[in-house]
PDB file of N, CA and C in Angstrom:
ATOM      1  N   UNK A   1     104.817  94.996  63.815  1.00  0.00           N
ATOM      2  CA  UNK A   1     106.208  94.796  64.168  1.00  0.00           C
ATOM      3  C   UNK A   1     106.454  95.145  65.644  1.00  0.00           C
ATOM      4  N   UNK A   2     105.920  96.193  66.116  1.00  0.00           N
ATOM      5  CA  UNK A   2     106.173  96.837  67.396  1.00  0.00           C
ATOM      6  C   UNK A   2     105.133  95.797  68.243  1.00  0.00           C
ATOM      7  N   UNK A   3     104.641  95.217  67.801  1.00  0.00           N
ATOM      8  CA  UNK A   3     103.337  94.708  68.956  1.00  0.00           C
ATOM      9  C   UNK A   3     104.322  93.080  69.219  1.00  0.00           C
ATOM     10  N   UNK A   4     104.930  92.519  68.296  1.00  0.00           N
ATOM     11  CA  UNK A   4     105.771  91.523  67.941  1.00  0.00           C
ATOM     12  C   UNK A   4     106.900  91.763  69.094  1.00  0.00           C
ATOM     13  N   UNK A   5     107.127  92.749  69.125  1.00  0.00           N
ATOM     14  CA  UNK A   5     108.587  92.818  69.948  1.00  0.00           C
ATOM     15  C   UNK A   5     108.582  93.196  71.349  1.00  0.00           C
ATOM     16  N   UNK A   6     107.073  93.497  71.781  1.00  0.00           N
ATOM     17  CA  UNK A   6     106.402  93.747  72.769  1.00  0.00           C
ATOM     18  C   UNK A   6     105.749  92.351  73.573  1.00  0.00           C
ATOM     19  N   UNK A   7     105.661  91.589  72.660  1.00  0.00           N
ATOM     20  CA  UNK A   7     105.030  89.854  72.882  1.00  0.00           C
ATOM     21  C   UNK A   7     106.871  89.800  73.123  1.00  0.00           C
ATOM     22  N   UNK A   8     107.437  89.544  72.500  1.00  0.00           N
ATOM     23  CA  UNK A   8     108.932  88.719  72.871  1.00  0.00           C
ATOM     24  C   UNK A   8     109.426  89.234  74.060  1.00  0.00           C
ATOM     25  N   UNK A   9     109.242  90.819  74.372  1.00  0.00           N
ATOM     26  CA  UNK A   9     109.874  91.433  75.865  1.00  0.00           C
ATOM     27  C   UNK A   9     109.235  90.728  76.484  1.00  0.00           C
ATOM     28  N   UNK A  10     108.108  91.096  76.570  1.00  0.00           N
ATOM     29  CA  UNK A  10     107.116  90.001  77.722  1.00  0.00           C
ATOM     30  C   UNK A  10     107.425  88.952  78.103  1.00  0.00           C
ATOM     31  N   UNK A  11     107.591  87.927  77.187  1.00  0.00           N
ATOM     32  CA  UNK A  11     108.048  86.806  77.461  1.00  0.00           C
ATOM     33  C   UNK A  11     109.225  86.500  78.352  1.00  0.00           C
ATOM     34  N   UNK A  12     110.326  87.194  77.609  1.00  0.00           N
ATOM     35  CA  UNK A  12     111.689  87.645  77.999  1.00  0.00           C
ATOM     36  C   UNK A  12     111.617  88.004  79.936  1.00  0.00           C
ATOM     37  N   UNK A  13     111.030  88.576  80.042  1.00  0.00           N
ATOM     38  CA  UNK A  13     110.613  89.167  81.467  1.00  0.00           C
ATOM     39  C   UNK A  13     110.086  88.132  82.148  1.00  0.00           C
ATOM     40  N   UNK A  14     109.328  87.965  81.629  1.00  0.00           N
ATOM     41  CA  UNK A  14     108.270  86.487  82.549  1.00  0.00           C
ATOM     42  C   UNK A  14     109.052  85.754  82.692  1.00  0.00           C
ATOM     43  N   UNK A  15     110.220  84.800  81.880  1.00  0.00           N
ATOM     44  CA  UNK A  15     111.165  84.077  82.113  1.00  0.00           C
ATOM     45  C   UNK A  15     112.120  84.716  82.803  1.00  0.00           C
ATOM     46  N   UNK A  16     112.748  85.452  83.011  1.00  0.00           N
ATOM     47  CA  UNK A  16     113.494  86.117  83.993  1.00  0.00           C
ATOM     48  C   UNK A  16     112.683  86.033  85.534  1.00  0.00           C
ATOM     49  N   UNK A  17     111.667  86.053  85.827  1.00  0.00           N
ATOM     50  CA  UNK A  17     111.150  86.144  86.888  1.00  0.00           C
ATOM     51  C   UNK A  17     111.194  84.513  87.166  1.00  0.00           C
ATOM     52  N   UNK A  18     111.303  83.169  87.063  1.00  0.00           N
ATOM     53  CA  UNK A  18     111.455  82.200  87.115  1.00  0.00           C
ATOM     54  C   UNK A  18     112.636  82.218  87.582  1.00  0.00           C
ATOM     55  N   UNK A  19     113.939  82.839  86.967  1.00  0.00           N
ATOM     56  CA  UNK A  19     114.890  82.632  87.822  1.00  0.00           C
ATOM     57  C   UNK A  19     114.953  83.448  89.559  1.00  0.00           C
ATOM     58  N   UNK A  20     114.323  84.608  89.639  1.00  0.00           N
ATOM     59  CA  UNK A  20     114.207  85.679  90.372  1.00  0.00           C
ATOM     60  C   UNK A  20     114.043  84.879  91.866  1.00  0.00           C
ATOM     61  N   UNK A  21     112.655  84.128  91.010  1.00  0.00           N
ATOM     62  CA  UNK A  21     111.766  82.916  92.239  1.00  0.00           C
ATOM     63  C   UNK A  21     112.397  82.362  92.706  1.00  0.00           C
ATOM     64  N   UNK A  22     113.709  81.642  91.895  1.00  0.00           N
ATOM     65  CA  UNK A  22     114.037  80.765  92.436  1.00  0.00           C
ATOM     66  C   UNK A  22     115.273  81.364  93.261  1.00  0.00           C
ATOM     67  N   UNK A  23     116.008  82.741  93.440  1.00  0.00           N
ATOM     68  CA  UNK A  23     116.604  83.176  93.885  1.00  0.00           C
ATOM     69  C   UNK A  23     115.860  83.326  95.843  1.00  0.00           C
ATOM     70  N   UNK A  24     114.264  83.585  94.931  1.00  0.00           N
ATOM     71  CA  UNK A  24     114.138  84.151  96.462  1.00  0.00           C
ATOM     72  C   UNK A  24     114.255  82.345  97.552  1.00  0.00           C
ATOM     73  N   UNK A  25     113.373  81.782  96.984  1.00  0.00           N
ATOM     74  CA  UNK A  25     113.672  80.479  97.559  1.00  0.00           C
ATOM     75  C   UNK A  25     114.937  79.974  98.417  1.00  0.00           C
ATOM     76  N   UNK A  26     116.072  79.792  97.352  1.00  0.00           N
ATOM     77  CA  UNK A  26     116.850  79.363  97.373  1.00  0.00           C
ATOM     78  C   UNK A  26     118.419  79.906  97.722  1.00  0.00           C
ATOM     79  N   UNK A  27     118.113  81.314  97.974  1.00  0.00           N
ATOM     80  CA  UNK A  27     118.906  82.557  97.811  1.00  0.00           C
ATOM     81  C   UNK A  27     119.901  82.027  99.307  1.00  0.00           C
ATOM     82  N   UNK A  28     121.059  82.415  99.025  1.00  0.00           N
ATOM     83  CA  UNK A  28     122.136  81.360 100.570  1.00  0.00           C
ATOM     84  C   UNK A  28     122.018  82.660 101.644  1.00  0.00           C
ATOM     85  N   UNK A  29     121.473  84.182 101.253  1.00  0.00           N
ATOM     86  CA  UNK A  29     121.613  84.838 102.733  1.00  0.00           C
ATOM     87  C   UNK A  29     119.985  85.524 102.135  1.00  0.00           C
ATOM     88  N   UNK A  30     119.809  86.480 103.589  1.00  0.00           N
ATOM     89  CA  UNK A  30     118.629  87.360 103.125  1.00  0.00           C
ATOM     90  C   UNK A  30     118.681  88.338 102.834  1.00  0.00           C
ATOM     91  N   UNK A  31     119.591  89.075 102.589  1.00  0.00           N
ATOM     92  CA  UNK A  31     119.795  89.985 101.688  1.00  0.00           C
ATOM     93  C   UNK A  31     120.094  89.618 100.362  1.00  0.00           C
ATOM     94  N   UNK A  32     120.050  88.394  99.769  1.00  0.00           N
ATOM     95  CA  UNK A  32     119.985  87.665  98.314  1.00  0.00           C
ATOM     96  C   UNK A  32     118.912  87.716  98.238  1.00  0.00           C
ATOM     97  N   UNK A  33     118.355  87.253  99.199  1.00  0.00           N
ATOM     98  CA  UNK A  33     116.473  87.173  98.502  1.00  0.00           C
ATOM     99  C   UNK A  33     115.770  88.314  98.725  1.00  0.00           C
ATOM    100  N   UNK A  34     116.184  89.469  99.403  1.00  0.00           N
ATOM    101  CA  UNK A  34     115.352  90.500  99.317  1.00  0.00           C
ATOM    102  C   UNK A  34     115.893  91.703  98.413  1.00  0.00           C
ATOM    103  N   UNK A  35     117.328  91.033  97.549  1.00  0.00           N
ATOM    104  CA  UNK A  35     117.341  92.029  96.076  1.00  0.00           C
ATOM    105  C   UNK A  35     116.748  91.143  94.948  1.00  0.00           C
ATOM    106  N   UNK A  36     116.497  90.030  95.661  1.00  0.00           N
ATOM    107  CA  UNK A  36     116.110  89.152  94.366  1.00  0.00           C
ATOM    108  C   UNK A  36     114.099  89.844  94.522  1.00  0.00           C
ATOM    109  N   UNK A  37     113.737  89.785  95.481  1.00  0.00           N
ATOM    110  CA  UNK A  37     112.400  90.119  95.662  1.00  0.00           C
ATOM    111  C   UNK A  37     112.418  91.613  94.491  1.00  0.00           C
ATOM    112  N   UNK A  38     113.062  92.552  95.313  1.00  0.00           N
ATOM    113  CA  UNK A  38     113.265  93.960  94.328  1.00  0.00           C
ATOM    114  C   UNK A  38     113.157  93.572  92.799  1.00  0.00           C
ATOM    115  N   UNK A  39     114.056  93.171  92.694  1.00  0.00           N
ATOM    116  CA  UNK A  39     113.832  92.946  91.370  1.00  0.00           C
ATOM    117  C   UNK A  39     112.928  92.109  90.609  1.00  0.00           C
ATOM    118  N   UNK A  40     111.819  91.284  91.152  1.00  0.00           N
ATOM    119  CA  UNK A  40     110.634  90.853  90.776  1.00  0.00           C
ATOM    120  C   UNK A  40     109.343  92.277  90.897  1.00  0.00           C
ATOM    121  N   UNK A  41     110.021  93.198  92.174  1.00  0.00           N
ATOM    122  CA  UNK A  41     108.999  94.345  91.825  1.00  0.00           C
ATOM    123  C   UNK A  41     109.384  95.038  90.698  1.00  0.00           C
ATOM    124  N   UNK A  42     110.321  94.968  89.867  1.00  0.00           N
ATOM    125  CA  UNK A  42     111.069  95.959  88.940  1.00  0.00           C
ATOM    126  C   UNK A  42     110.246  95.149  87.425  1.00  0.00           C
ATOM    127  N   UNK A  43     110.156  94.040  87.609  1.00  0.00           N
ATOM    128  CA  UNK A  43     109.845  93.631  86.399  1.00  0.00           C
ATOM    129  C   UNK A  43     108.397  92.841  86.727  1.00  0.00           C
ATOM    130  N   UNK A  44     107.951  93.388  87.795  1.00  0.00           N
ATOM    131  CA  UNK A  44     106.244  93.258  87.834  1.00  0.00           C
ATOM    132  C   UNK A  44     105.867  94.597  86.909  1.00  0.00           C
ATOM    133  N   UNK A  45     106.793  95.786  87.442  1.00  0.00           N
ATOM    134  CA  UNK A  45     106.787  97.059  87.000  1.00  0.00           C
ATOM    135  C   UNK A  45     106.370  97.093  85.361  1.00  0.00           C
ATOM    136  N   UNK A  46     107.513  96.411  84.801  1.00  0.00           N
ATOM    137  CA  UNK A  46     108.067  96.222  83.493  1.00  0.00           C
ATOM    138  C   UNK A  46     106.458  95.337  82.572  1.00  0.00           C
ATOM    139  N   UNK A  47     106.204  94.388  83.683  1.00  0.00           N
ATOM    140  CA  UNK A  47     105.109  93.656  82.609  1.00  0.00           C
ATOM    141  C   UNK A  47     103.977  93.929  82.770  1.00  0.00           C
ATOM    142  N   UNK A  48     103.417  95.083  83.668  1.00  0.00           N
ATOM    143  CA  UNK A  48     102.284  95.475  84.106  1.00  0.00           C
ATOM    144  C   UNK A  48     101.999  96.948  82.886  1.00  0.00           C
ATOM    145  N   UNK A  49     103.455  97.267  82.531  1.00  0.00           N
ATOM    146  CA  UNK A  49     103.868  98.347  81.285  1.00  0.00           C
ATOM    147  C   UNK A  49     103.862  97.974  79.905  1.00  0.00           C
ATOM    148  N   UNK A  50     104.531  96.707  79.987  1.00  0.00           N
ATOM    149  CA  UNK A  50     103.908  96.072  78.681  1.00  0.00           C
ATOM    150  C   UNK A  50     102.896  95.594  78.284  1.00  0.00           C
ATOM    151  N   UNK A  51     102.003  94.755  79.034  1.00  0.00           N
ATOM    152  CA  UNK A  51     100.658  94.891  79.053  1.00  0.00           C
ATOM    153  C   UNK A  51      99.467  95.928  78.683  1.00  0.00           C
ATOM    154  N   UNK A  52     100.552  97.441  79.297  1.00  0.00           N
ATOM    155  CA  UNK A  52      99.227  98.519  78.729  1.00  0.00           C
ATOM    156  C   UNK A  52      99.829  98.632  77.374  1.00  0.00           C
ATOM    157  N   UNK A  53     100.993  98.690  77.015  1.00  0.00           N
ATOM    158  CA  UNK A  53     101.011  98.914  76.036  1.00  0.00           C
ATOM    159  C   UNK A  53     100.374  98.276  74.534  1.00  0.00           C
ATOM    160  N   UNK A  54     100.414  97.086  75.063  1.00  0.00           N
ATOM    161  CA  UNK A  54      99.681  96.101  74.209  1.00  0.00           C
ATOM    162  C   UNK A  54      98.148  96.132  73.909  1.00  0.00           C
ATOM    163  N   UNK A  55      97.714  96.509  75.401  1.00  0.00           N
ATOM    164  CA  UNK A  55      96.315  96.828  75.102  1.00  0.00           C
ATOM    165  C   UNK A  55      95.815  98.208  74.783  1.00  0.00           C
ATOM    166  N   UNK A  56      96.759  98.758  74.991  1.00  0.00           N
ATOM    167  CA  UNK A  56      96.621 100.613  74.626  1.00  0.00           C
ATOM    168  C   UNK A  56      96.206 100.955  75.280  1.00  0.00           C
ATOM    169  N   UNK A  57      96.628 101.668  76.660  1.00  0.00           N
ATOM    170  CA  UNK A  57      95.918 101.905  77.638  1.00  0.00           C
ATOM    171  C   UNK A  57      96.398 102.657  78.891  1.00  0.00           C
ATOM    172  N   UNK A  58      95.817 103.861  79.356  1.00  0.00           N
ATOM    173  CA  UNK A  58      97.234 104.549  80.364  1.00  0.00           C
ATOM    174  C   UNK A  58      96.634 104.267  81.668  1.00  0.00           C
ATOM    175  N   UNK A  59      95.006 103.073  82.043  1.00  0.00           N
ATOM    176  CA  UNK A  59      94.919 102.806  83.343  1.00  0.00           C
ATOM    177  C   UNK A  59      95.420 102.310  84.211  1.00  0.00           C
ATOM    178  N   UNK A  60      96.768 101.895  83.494  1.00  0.00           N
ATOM    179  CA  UNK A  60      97.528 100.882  84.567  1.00  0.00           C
ATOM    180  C   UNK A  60      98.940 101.864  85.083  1.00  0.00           C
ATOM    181  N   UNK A  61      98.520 102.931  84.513  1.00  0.00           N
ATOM    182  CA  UNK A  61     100.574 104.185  85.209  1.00  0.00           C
ATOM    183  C   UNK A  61      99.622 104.025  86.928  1.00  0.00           C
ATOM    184  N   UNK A  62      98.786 104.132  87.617  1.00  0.00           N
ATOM    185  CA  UNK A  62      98.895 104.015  88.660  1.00  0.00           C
ATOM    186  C   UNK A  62      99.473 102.838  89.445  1.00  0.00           C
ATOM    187  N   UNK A  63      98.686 102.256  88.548  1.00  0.00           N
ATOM    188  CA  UNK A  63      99.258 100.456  89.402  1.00  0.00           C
ATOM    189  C   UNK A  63     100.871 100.220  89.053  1.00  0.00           C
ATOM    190  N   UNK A  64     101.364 101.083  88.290  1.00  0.00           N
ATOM    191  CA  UNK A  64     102.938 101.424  88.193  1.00  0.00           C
ATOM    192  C   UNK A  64     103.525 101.883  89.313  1.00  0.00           C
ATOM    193  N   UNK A  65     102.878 102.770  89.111  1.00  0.00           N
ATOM    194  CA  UNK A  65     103.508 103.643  90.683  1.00  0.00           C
ATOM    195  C   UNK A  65     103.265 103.475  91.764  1.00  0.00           C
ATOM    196  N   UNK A  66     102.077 102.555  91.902  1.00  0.00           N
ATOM    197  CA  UNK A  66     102.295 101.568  93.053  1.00  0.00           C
ATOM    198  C   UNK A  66     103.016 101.039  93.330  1.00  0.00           C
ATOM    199  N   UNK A  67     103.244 100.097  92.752  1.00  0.00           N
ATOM    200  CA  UNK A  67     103.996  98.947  92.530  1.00  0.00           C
ATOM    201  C   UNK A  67     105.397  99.569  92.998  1.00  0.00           C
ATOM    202  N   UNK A  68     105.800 100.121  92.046  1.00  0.00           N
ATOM    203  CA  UNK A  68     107.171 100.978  92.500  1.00  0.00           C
ATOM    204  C   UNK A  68     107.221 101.676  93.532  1.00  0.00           C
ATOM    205  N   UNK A  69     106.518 102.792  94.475  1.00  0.00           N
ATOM    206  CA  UNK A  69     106.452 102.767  95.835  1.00  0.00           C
ATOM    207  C   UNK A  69     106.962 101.801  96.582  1.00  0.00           C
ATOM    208  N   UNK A  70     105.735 100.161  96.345  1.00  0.00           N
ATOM    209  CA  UNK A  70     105.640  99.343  97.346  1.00  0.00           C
ATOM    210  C   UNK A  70     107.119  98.517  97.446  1.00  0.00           C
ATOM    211  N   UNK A  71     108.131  98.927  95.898  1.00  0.00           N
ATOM    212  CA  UNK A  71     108.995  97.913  95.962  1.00  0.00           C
ATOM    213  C   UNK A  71     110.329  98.638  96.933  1.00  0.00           C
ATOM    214  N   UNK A  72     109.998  99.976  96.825  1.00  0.00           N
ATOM    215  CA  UNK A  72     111.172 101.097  97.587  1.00  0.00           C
ATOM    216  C   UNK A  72     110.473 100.893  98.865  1.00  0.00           C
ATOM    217  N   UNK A  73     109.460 100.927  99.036  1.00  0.00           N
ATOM    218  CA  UNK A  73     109.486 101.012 100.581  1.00  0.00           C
ATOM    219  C   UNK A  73     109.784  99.944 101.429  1.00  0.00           C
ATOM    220  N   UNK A  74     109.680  98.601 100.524  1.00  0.00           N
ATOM    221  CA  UNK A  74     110.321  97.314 100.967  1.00  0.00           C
ATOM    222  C   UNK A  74     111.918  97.381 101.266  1.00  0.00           C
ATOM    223  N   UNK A  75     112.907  98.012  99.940  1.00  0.00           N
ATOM    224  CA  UNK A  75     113.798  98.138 100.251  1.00  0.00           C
ATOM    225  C   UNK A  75     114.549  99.150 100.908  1.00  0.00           C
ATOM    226  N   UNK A  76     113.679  99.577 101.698  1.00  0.00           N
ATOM    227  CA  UNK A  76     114.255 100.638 102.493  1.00  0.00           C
ATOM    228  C   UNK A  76     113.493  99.986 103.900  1.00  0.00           C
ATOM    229  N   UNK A  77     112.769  99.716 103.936  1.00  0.00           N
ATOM    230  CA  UNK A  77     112.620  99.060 105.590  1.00  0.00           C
ATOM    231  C   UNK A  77     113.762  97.712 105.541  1.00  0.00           C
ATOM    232  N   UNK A  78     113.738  97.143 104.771  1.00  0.00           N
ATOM    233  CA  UNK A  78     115.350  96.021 105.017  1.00  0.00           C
ATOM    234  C   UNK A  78     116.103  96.542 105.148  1.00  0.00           C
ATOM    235  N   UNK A  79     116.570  97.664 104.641  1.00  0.00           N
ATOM    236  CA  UNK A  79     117.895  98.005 105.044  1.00  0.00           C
ATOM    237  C   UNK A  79     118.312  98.641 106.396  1.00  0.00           C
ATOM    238  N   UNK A  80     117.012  99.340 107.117  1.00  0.00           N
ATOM    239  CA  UNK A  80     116.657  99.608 107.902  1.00  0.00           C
ATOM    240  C   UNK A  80     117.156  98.780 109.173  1.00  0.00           C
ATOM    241  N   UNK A  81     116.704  97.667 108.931  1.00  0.00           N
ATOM    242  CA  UNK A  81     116.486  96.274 110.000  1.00  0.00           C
ATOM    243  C   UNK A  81     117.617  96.096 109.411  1.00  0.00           C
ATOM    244  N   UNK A  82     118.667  95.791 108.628  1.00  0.00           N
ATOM    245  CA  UNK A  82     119.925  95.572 108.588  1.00  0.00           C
ATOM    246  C   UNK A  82     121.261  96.137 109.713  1.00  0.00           C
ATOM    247  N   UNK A  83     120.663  97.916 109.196  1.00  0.00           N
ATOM    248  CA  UNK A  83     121.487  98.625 109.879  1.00  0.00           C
ATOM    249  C   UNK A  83     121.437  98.605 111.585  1.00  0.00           C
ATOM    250  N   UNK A  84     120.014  98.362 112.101  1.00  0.00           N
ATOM    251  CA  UNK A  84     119.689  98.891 113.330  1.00  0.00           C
ATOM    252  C   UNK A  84     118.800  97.510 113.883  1.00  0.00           C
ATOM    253  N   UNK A  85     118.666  96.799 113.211  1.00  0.00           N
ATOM    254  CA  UNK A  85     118.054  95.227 113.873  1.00  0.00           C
ATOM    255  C   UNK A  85     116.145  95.360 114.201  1.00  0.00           C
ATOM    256  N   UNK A  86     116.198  96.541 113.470  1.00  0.00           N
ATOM    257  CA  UNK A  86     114.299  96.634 113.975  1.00  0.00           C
ATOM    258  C   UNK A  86     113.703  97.453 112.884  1.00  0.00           C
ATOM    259  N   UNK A  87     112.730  97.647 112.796  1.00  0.00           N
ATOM    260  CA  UNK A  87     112.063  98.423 111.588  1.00  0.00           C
ATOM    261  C   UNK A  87     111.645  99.421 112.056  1.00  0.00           C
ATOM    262  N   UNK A  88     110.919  99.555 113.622  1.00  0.00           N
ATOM    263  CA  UNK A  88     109.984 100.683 113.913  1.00  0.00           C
ATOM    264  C   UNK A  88     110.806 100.591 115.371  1.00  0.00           C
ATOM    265  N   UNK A  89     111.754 101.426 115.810  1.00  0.00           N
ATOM    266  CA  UNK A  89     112.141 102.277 117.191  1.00  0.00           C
ATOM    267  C   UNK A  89     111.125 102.158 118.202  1.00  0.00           C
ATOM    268  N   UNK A  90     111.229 102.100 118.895  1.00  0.00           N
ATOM    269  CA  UNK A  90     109.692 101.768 120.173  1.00  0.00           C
ATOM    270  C   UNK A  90     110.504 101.771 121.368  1.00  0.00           C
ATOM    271  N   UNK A  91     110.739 103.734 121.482  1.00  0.00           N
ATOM    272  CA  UNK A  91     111.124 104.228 123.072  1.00  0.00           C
ATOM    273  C   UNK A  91     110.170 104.583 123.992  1.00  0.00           C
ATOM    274  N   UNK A  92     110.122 103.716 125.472  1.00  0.00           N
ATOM    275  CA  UNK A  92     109.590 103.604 126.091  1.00  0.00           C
ATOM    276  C   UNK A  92     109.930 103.912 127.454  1.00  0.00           C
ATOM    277  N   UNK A  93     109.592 105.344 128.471  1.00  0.00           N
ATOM    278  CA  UNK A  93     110.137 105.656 129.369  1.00  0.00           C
ATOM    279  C   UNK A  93     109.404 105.567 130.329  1.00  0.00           C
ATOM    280  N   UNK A  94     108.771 104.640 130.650  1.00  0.00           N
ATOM    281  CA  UNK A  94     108.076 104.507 132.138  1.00  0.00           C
ATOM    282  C   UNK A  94     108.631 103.954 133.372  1.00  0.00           C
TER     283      UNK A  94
END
């Protein structure tokens, strides 16, 4: 029963990421497509979790917490370059 409802999330997710795609594509500013990106890391998160679960397995909590790192540190250097127009400051006094 539980392995059943674990196949349907999955699915559920994977189809959600079809729309996500097509957000980033098609998204009318870039800050649409870079919460739409986030949230393809949120539910890379999600199916990289269901996956272990399915196979029974705790080798993949790193590649979790990767993943989740890599998706915060994305959204925090955009916002970055939002606020201040650059990612990395580069003062130069010669």
């Amino acid at each position: 029963m539980l392995h059943t409802v674990i196949q349907i999330t999955l699915l559920l997710v994977s189809l959600s990421m079809l729309g996500l795609i097509y957000r980033v594509i098609k998204g009318p500013t870039i800050p649409d497509r870079v919460v739409a990106l986030d949230a393809i890391g949120i539910n890379l998160i999600a199916i990289v979790a269901l996956i272990s679960m399915i196979i029974d397995t705790y080798a993949f909590l790193s590649v979790i917490l990767l993943l989740g790192i890599l998706a915060f540190l994305g959204t925090v250097a955009f916002s970055k370059f939002l606020e201040k127009g650059e990612i990395i400051e580069r003062e130069r006094n010669h």
